[in-house]
C-alpha atoms as a PDB file:
ATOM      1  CA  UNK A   1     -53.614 218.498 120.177  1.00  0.00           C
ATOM      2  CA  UNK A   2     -54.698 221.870 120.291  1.00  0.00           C
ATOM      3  CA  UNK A   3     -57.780 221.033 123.108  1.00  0.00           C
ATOM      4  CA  UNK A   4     -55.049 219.163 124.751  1.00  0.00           C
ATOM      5  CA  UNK A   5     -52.635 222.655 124.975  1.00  0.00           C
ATOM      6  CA  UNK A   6     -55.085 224.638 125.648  1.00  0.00           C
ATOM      7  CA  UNK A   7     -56.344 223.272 128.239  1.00  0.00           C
ATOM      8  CA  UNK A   8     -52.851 223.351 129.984  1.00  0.00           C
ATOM      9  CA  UNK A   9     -52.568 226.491 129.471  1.00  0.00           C
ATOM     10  CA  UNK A  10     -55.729 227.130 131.078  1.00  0.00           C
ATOM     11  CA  UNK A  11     -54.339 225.413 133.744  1.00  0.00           C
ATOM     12  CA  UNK A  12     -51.175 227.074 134.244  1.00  0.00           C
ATOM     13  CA  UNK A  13     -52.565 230.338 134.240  1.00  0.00           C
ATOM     14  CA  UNK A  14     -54.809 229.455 136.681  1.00  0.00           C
ATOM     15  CA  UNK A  15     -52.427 227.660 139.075  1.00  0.00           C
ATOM     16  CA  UNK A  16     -49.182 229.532 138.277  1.00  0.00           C
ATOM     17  CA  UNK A  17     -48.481 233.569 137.838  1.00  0.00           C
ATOM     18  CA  UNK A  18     -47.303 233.609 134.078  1.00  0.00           C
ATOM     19  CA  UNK A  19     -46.564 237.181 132.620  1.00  0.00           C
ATOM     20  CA  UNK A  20     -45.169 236.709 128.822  1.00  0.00           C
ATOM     21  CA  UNK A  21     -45.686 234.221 126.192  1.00  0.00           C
ATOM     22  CA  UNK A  22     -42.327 233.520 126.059  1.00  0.00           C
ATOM     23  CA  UNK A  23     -42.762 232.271 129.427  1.00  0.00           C
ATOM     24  CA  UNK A  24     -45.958 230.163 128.629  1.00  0.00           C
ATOM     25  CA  UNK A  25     -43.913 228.909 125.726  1.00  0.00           C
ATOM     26  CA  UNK A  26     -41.724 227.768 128.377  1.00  0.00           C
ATOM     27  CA  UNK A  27     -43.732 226.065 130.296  1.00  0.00           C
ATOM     28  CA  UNK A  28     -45.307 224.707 128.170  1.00  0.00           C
ATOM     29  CA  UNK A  29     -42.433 223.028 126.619  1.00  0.00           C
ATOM     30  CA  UNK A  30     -41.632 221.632 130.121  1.00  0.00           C
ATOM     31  CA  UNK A  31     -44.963 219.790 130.254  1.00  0.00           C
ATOM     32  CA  UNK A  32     -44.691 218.430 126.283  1.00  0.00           C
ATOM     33  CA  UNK A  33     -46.019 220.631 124.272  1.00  0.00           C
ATOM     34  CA  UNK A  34     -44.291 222.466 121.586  1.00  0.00           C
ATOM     35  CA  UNK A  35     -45.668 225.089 119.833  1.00  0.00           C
ATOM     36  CA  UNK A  36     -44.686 228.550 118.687  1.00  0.00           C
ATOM     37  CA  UNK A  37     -44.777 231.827 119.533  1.00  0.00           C
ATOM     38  CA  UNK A  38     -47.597 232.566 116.696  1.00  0.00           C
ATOM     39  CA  UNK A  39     -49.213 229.501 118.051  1.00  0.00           C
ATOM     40  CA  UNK A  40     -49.275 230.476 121.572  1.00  0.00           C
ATOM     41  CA  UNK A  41     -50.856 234.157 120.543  1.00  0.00           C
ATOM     42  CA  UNK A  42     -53.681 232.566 118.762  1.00  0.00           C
ATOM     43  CA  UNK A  43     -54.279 230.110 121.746  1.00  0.00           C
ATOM     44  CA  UNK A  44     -54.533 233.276 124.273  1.00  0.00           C
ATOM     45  CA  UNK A  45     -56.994 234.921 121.335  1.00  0.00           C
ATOM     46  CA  UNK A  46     -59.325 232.279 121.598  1.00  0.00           C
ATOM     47  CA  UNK A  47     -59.426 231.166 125.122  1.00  0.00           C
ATOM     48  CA  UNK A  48     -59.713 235.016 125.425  1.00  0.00           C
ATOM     49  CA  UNK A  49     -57.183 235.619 128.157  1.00  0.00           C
ATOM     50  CA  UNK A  50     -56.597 238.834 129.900  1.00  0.00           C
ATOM     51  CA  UNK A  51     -53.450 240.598 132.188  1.00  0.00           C
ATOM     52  CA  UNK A  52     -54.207 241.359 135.723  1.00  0.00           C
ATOM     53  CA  UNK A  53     -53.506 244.739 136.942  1.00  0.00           C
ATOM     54  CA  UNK A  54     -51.714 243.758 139.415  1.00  0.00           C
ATOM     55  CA  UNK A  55     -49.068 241.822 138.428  1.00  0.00           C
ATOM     56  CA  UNK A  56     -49.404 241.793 134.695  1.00  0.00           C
ATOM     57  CA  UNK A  57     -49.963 237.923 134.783  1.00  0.00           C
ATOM     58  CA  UNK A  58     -52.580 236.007 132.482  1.00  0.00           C
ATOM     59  CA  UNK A  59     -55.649 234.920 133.937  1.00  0.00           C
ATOM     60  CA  UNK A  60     -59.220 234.028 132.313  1.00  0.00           C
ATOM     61  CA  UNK A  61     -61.654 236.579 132.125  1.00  0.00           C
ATOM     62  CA  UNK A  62     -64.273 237.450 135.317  1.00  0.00           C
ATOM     63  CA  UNK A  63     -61.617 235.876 137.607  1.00  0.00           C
ATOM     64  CA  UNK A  64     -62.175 238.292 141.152  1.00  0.00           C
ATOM     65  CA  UNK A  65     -58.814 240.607 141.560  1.00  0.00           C
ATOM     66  CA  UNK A  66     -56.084 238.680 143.202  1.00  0.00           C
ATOM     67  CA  UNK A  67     -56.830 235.859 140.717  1.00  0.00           C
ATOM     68  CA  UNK A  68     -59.048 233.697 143.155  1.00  0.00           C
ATOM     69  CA  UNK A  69     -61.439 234.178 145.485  1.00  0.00           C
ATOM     70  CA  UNK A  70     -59.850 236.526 148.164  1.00  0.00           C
ATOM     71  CA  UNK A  71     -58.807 234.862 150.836  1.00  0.00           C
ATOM     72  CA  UNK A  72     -61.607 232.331 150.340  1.00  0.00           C
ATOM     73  CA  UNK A  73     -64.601 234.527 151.876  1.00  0.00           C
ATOM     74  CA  UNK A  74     -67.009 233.135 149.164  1.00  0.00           C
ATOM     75  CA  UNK A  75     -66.207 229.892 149.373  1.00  0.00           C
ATOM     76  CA  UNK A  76     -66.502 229.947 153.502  1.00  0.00           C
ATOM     77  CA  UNK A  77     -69.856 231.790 153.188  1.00  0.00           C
ATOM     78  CA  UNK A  78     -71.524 229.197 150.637  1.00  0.00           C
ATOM     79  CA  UNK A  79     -70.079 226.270 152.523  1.00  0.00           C
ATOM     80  CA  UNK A  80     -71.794 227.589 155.460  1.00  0.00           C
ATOM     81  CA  UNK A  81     -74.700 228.180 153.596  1.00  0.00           C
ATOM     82  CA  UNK A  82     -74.440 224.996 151.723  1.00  0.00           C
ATOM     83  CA  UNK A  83     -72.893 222.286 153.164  1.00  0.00           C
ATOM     84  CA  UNK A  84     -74.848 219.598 155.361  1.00  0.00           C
ATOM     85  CA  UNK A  85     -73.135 216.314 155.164  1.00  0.00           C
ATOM     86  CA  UNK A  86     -69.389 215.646 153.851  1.00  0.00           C
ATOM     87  CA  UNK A  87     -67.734 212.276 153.332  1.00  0.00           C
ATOM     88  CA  UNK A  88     -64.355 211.455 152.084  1.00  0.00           C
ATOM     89  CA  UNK A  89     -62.840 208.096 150.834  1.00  0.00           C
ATOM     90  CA  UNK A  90     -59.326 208.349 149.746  1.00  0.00           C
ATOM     91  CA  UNK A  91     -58.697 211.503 147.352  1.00  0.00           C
ATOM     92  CA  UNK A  92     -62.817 211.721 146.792  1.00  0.00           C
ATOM     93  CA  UNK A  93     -65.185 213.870 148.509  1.00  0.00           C
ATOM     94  CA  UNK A  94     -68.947 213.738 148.661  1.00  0.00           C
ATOM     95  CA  UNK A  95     -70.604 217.051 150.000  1.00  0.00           C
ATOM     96  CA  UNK A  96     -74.710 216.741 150.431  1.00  0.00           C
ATOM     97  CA  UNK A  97     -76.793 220.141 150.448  1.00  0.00           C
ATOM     98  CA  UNK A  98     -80.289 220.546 150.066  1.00  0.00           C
ATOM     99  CA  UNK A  99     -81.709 220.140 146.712  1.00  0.00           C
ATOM    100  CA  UNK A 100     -80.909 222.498 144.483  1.00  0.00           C
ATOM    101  CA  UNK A 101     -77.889 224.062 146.618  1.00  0.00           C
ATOM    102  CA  UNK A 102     -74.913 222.040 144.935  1.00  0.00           C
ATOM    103  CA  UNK A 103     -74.529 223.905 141.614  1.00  0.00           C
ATOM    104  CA  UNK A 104     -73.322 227.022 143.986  1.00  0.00           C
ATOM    105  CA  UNK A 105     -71.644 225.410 146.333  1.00  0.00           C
ATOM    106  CA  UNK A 106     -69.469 223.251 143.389  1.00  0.00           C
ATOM    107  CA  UNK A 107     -69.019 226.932 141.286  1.00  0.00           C
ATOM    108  CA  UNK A 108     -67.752 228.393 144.502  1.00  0.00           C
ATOM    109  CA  UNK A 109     -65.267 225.612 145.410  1.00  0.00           C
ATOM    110  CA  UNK A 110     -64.292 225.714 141.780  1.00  0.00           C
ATOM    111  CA  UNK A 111     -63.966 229.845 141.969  1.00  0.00           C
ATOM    112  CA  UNK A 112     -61.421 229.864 144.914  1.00  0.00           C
ATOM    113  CA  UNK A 113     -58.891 227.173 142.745  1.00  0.00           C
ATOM    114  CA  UNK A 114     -57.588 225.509 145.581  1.00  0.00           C
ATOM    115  CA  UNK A 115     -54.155 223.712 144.458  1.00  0.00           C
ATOM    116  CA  UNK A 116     -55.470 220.774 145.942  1.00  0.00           C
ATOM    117  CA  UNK A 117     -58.369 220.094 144.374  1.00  0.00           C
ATOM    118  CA  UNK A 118     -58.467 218.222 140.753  1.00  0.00           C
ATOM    119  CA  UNK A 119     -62.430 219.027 139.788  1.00  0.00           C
ATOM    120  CA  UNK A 120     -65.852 218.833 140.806  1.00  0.00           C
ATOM    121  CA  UNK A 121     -68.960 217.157 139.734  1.00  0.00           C
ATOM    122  CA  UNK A 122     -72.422 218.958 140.773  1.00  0.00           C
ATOM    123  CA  UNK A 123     -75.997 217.420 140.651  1.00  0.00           C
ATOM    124  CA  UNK A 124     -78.806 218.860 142.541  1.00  0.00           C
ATOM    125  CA  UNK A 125     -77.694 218.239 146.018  1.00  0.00           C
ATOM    126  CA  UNK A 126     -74.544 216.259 145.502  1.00  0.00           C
ATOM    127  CA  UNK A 127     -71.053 217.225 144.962  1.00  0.00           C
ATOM    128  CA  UNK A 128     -67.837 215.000 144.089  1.00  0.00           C
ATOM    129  CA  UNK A 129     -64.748 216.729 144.612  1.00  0.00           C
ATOM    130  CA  UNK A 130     -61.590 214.707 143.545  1.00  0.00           C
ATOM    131  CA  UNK A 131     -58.562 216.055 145.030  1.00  0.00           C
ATOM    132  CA  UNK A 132     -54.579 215.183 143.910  1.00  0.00           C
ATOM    133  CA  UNK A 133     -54.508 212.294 146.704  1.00  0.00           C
ATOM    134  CA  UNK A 134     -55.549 211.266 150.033  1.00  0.00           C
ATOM    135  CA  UNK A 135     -53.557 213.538 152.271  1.00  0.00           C
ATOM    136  CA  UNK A 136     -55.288 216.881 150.340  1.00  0.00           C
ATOM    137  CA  UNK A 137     -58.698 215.240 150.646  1.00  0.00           C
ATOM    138  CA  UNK A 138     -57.796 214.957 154.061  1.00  0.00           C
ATOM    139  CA  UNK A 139     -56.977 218.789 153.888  1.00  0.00           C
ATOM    140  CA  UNK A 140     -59.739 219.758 152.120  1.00  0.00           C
ATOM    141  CA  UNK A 141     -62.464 217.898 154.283  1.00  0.00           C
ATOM    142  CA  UNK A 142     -60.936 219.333 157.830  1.00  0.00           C
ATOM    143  CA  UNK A 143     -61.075 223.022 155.677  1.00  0.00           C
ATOM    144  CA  UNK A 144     -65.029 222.506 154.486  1.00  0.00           C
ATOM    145  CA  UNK A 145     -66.082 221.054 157.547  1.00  0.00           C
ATOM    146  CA  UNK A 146     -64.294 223.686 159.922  1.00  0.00           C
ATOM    147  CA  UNK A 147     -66.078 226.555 157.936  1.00  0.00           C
ATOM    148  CA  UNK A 148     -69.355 224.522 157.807  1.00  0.00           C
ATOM    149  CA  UNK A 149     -69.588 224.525 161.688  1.00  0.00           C
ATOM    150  CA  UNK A 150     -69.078 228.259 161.633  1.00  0.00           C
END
């Protein structure tokens, strides 16, 4: 249970500005999980969670100021870089690069968060990207291949 609650809360901070525990606690709550106050400090111990200046909201630690990748300059620079070939079928994506080009591409796309994407998979010159459904991979493919053609 606790992998399970941590990992939301890995995900809420990352997706969602939270500024207190008592908030997390909240939240948390609303998605299942019930655990205390205590429980919740420990949790933020170990996944070693920090505030942001700016806005005093958790985030995990070597996240760029702002929380994500600003604006998404990194990730339109390494799909430009990157990025040869892109297919999508339904809420999957399949971006080709040259061999040994996918691990940066996949940490970049995973860097920026986009709401709409669920994970990535990297091999050597592959990358799966599963996004929520359809219409984001839709949104997501028209995004990458926009920046790809510079």
């Amino acid at each position: 249970m606790k992998r399970y609650r941590q990992s939301a809360i890995l995900e809420l901070v990352t997706h969602e500005s939270v500024c207190s525990q008592e908030e997390l606690c909240r939240r948390l709550r609303a998605r299942g999980f019930h655990a205390t106050q205590a429980t919740i400090s420990r949790d933020i111990k170990e996944l070693q969670l920090v505030k942001r200046a700016a806005d005093g909201a958790y985030q995990k630690p070597g996240v760029p100021p702002g929380g994500r990748d600003a604006g998404g300059d990194g990730l339109q620079k390494a799909v430009a870089d990157y990025l040869r070939r892109l297919d999508q079928v339904q809420q999957l994506l399949v971006l080709r690069t040259d061999p040994g080009q996918a691990p940066p591409l996949a940490v970049a796309i995973d860097r920026a968060a986009l709401p709409e994407v669920v994970g990535t998979v990297a091999g050597d010159d592959t990358i799966l990207i599963i996004t929520r459904h359809a219409r984001a991979g839709r949104e997501v493919s028209r995004m990458l291949e926009g920046w790809a053609r510079g």
